[in-house]
PDB file of N, CA and C in Angstrom:
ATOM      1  N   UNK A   1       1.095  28.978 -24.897  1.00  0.00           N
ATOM      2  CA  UNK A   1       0.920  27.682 -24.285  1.00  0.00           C
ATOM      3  C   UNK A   1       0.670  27.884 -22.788  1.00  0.00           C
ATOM      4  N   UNK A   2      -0.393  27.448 -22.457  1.00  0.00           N
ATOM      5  CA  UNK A   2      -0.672  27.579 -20.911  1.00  0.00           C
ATOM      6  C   UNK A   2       0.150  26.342 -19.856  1.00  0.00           C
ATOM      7  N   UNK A   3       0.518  27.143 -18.725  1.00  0.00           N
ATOM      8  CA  UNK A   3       1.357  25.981 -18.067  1.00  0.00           C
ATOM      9  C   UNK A   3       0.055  25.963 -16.897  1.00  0.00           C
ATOM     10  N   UNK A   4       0.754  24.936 -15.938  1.00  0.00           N
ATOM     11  CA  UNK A   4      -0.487  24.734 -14.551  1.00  0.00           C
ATOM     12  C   UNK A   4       0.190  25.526 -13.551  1.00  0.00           C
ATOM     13  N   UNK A   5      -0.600  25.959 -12.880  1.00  0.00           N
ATOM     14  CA  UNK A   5       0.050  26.823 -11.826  1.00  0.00           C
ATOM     15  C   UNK A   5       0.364  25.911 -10.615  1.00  0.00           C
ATOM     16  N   UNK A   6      -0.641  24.914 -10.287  1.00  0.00           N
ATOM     17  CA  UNK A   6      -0.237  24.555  -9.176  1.00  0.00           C
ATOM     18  C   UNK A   6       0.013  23.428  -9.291  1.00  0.00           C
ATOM     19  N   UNK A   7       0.819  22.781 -10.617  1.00  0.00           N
ATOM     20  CA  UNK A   7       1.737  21.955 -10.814  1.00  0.00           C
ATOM     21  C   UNK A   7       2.919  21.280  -9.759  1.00  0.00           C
ATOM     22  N   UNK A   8       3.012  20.171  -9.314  1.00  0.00           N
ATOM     23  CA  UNK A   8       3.940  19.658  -8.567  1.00  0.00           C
ATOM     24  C   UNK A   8       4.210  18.208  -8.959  1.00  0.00           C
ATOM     25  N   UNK A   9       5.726  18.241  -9.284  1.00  0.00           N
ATOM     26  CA  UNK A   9       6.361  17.344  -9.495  1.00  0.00           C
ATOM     27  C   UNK A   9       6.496  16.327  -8.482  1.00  0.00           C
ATOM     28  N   UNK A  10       6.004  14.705  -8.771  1.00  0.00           N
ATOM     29  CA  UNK A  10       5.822  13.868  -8.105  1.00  0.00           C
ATOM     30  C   UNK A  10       6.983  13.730  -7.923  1.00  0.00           C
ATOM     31  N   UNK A  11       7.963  13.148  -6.446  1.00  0.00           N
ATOM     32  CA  UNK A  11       9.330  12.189  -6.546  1.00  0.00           C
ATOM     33  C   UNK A  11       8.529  11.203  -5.308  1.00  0.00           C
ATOM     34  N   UNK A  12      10.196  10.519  -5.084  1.00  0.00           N
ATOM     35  CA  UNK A  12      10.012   9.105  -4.682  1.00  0.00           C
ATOM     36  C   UNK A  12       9.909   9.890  -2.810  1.00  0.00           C
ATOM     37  N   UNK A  13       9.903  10.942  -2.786  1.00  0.00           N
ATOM     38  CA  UNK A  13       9.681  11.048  -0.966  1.00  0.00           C
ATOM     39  C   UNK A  13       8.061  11.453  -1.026  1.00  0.00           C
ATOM     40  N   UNK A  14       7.701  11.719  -1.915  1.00  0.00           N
ATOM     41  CA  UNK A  14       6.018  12.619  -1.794  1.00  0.00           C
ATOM     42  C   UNK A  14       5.371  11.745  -1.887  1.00  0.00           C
ATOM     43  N   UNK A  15       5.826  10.672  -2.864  1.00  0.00           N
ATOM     44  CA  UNK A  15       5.196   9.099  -2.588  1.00  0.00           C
ATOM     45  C   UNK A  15       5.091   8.208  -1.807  1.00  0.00           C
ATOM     46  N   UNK A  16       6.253   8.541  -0.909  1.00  0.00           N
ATOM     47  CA  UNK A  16       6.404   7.617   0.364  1.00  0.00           C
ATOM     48  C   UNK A  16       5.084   8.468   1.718  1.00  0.00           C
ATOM     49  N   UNK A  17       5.351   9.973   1.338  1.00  0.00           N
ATOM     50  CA  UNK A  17       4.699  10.557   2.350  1.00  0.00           C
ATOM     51  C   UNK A  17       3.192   9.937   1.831  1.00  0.00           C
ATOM     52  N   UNK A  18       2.651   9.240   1.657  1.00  0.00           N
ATOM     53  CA  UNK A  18       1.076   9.248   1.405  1.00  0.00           C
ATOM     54  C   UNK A  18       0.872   7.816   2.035  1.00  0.00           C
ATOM     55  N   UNK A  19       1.764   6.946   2.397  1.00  0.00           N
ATOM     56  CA  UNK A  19       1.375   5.878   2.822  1.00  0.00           C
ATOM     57  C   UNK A  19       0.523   5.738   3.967  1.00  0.00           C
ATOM     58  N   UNK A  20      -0.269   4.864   4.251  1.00  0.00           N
ATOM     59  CA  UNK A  20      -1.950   5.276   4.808  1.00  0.00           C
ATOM     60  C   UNK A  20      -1.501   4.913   6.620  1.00  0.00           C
ATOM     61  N   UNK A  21      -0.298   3.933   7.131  1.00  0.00           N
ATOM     62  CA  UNK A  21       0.426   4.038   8.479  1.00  0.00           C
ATOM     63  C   UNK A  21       1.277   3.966   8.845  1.00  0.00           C
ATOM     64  N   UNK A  22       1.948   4.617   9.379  1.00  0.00           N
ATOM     65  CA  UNK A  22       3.433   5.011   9.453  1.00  0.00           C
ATOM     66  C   UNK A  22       3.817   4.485  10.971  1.00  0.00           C
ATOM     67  N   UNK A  23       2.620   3.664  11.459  1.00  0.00           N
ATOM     68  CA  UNK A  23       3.252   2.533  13.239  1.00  0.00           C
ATOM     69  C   UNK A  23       4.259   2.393  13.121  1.00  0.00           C
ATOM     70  N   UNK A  24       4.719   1.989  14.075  1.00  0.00           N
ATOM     71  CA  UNK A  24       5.765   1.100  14.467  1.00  0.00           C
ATOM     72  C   UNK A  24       5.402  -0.215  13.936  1.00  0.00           C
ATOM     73  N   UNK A  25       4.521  -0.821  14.071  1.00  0.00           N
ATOM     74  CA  UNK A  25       4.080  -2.236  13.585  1.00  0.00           C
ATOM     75  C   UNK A  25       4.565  -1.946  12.161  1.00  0.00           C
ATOM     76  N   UNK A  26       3.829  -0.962  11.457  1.00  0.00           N
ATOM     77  CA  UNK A  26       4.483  -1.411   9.928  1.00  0.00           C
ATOM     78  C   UNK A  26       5.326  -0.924   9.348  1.00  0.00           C
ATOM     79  N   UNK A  27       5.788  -0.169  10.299  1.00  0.00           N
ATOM     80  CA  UNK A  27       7.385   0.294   9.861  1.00  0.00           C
ATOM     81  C   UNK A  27       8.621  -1.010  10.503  1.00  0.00           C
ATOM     82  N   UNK A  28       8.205  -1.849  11.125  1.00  0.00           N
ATOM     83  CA  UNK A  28       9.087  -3.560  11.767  1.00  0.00           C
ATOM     84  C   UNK A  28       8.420  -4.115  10.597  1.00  0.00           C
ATOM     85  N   UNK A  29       7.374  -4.290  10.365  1.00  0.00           N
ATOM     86  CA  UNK A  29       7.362  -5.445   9.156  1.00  0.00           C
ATOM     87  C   UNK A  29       7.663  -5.042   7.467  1.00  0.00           C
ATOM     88  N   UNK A  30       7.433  -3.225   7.074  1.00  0.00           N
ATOM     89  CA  UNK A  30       8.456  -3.126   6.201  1.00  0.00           C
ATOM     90  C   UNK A  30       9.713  -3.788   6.098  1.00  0.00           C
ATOM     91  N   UNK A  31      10.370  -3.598   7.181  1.00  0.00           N
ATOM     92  CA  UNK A  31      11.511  -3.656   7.634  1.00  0.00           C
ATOM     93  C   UNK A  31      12.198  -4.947   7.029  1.00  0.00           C
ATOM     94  N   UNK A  32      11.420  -5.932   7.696  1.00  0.00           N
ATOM     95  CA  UNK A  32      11.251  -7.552   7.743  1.00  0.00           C
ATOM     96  C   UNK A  32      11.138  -8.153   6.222  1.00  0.00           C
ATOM     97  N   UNK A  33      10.080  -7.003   5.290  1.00  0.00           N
ATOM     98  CA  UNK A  33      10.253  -7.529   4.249  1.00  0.00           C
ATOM     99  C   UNK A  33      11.399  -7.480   3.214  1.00  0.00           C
ATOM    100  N   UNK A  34      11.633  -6.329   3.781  1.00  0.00           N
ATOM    101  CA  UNK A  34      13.152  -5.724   3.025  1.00  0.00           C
ATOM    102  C   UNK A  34      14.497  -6.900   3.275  1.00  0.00           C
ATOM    103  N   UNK A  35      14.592  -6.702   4.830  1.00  0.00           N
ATOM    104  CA  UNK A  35      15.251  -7.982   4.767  1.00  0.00           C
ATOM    105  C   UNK A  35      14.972  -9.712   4.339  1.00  0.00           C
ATOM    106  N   UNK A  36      14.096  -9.917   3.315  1.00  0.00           N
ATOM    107  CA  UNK A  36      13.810 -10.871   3.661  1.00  0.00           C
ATOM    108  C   UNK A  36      14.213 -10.527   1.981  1.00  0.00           C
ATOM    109  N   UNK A  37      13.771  -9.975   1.374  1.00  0.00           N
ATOM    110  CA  UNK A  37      14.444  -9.349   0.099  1.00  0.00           C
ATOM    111  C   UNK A  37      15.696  -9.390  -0.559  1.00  0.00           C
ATOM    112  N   UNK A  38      16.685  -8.929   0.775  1.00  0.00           N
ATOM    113  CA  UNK A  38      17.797  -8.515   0.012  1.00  0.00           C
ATOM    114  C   UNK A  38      18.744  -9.874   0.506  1.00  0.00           C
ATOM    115  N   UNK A  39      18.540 -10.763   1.272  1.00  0.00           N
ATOM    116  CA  UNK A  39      18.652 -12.208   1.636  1.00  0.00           C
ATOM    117  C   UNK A  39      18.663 -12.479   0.426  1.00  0.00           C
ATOM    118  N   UNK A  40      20.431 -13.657   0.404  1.00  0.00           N
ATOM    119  CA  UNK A  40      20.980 -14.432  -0.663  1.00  0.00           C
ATOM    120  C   UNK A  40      19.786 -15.764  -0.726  1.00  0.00           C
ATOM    121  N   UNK A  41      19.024 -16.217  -1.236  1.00  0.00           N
ATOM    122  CA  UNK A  41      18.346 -16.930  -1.181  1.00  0.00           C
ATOM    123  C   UNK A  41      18.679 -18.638  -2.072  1.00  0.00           C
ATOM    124  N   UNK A  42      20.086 -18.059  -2.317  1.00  0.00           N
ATOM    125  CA  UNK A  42      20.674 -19.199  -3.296  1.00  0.00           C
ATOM    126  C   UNK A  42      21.396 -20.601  -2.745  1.00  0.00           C
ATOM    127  N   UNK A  43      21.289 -20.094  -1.060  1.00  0.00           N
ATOM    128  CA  UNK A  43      22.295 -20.973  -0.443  1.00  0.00           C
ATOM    129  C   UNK A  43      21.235 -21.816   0.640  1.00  0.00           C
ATOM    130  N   UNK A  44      19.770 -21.441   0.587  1.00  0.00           N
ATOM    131  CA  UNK A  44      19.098 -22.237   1.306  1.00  0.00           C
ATOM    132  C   UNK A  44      18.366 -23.255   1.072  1.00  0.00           C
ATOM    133  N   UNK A  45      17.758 -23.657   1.641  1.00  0.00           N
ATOM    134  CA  UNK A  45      17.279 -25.373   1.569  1.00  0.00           C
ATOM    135  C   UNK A  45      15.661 -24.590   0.691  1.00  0.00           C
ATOM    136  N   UNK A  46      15.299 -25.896  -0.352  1.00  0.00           N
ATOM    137  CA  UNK A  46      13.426 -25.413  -0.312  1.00  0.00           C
ATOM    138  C   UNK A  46      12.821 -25.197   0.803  1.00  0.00           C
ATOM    139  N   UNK A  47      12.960 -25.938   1.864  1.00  0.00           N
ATOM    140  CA  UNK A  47      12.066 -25.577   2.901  1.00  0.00           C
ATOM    141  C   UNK A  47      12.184 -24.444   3.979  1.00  0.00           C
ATOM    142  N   UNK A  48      13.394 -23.989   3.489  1.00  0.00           N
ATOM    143  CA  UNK A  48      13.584 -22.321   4.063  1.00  0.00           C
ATOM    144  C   UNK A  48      12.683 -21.324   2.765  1.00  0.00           C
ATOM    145  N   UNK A  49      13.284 -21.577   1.987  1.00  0.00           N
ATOM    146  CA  UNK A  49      12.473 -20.772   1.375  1.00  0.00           C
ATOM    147  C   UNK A  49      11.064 -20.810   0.982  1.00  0.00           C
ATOM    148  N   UNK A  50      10.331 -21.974   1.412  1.00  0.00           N
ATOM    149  CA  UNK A  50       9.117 -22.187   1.727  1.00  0.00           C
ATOM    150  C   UNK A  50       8.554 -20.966   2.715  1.00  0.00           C
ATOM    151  N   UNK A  51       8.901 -21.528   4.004  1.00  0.00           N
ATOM    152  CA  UNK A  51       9.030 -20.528   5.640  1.00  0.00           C
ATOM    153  C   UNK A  51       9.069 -19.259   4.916  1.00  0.00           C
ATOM    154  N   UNK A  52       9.949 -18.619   4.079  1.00  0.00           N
ATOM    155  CA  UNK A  52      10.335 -17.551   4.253  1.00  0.00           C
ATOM    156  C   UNK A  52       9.270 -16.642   2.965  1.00  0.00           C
ATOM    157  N   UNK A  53       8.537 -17.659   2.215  1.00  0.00           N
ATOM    158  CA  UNK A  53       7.276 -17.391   1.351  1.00  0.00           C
ATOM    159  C   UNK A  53       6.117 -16.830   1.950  1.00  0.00           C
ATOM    160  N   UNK A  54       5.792 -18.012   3.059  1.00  0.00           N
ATOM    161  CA  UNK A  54       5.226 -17.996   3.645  1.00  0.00           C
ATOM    162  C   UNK A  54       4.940 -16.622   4.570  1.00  0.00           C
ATOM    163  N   UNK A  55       5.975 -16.464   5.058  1.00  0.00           N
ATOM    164  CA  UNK A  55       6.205 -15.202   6.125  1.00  0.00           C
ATOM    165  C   UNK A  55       6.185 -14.223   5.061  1.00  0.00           C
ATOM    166  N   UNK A  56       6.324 -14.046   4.038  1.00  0.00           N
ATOM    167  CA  UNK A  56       5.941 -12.673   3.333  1.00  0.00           C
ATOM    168  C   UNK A  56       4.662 -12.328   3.243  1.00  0.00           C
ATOM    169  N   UNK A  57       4.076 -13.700   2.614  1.00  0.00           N
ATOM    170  CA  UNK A  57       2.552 -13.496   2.367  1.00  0.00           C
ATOM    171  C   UNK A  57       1.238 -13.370   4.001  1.00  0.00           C
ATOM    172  N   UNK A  58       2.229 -13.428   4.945  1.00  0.00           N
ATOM    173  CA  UNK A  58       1.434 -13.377   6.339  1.00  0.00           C
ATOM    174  C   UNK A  58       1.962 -11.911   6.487  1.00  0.00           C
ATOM    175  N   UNK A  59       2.882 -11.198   6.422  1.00  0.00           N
ATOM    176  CA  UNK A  59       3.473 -10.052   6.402  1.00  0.00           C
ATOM    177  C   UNK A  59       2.448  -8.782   5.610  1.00  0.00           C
ATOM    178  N   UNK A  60       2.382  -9.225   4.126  1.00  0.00           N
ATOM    179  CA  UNK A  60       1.683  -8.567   3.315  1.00  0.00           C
ATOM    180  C   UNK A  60       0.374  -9.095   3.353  1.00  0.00           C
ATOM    181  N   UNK A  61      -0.373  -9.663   4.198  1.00  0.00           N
ATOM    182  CA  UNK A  61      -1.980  -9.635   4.441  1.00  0.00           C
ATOM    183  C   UNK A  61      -2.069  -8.764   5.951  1.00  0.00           C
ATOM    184  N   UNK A  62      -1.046  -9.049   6.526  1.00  0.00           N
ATOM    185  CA  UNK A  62      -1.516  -8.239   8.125  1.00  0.00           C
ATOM    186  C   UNK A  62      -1.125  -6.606   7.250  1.00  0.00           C
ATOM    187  N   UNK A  63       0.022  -6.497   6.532  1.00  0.00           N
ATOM    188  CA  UNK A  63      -0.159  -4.636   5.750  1.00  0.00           C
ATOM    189  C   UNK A  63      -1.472  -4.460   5.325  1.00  0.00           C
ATOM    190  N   UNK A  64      -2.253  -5.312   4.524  1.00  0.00           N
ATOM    191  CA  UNK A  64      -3.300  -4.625   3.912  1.00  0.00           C
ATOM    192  C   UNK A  64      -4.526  -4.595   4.776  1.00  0.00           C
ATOM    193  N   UNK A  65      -4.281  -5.669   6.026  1.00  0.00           N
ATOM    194  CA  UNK A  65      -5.371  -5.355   7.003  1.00  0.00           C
ATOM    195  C   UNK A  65      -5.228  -3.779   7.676  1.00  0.00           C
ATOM    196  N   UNK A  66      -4.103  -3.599   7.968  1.00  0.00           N
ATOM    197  CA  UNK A  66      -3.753  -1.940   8.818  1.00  0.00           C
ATOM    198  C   UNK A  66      -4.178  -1.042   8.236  1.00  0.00           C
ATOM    199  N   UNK A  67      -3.516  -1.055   6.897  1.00  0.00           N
ATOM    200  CA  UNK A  67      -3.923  -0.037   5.972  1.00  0.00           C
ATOM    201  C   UNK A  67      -4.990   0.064   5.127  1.00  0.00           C
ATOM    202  N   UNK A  68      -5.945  -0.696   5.623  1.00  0.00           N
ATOM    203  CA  UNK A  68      -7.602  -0.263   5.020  1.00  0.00           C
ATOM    204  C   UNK A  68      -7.806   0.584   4.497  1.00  0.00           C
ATOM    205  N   UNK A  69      -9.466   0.831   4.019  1.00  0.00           N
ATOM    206  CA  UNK A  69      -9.793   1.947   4.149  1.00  0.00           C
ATOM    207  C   UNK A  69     -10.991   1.892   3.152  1.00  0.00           C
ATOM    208  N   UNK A  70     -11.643   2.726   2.702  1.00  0.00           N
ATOM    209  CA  UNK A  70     -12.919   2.694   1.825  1.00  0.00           C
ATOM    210  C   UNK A  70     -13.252   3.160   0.215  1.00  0.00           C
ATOM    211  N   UNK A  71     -13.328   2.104  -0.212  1.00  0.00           N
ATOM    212  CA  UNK A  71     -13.040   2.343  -1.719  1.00  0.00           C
ATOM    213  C   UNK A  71     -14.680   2.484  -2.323  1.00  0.00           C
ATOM    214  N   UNK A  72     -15.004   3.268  -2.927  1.00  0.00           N
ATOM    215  CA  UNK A  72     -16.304   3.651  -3.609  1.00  0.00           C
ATOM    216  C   UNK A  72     -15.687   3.423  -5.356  1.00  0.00           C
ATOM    217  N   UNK A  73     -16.913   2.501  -5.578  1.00  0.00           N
ATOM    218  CA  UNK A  73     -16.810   2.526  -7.043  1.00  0.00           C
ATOM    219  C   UNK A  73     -17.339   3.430  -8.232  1.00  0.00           C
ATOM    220  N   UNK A  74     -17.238   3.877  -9.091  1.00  0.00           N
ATOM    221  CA  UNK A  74     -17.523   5.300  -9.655  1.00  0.00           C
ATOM    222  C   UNK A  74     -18.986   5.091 -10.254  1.00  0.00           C
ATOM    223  N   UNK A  75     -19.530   3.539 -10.063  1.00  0.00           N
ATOM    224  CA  UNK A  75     -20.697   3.911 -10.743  1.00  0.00           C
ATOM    225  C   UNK A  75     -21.605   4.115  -9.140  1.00  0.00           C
ATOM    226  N   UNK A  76     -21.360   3.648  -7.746  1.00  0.00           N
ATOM    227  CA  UNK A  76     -21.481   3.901  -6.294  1.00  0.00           C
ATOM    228  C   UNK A  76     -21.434   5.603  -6.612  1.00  0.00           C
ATOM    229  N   UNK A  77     -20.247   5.812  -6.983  1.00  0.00           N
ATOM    230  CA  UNK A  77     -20.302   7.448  -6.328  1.00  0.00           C
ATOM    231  C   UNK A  77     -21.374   8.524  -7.323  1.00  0.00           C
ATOM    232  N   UNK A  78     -21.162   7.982  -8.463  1.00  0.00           N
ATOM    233  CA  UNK A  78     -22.644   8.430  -9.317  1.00  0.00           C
ATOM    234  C   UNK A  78     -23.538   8.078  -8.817  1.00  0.00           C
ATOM    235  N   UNK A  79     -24.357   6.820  -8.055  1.00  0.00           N
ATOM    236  CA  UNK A  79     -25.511   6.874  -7.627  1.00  0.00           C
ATOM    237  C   UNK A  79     -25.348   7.698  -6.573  1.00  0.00           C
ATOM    238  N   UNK A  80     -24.497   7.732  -5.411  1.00  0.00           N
ATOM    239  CA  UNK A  80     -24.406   8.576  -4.467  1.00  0.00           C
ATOM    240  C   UNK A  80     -24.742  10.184  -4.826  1.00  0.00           C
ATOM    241  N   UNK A  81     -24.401  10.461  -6.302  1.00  0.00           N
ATOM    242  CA  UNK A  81     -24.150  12.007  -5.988  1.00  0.00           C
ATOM    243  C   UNK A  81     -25.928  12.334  -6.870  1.00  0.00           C
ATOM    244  N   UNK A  82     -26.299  11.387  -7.471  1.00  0.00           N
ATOM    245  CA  UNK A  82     -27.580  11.611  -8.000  1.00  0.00           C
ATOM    246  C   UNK A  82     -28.835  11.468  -7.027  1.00  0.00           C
ATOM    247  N   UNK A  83     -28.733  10.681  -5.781  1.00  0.00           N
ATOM    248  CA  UNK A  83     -29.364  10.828  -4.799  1.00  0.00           C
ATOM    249  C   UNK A  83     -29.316  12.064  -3.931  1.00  0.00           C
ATOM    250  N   UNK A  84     -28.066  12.771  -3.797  1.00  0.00           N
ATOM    251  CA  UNK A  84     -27.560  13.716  -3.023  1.00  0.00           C
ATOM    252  C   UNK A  84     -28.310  14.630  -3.742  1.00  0.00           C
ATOM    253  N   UNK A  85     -28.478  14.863  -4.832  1.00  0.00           N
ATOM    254  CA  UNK A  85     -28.655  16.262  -5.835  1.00  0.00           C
ATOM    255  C   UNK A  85     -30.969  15.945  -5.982  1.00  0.00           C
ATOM    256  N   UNK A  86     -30.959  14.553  -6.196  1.00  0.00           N
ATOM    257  CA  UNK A  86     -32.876  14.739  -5.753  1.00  0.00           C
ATOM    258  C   UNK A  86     -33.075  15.087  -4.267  1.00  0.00           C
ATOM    259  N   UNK A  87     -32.405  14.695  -3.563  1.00  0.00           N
ATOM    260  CA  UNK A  87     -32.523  15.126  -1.679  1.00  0.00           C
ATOM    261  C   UNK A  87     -32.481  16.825  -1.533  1.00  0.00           C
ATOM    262  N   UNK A  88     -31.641  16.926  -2.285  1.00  0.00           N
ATOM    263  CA  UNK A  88     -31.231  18.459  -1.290  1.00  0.00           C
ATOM    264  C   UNK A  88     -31.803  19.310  -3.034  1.00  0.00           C
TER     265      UNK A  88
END
């Protein structure tokens, strides 16, 4: 039975290490969401927990603005690599 040699076991820190910005900005609004998380939410009014909806979903659109980045779709990267290969 063949094993992989350069096999590596995923955990929960190798996963954290890949996150795409590690600022200060989104290491305060992690932060923010966590607390906003672990908040008893049983003792407040609807309209706190409206506010506090609210502020997640403004929280988690400014994360996915930071952490961009460029996604190619696989039938994109097939045309890409079939152009690459008549060019060169």
């Amino acid at each position: 039975m063949a094993t992989p040699v350069n096999a590596k076991a995923l955990s929960a820190e190798s996963l954290t290490a890949v996150k795409p910005c590690d600022t200060a900005e989104v290491k305060s609004l992690l932060l923010r969401i966590d607390q906003i998380n672990e908040m008893d939410k049983s003792s407040l009014k609807s309209s706190e927990k409206r506010e506090l909806r609210k502020e997640v979903r403004t929280i988690k659109k400014r994360l996915s603005s930071v952490g961009g980045g460029v996604y190619i779709s696989v039938g994109a990267l097939i045309l890409i690599l079939i152009l690459l290969i008549i060019l060169l």
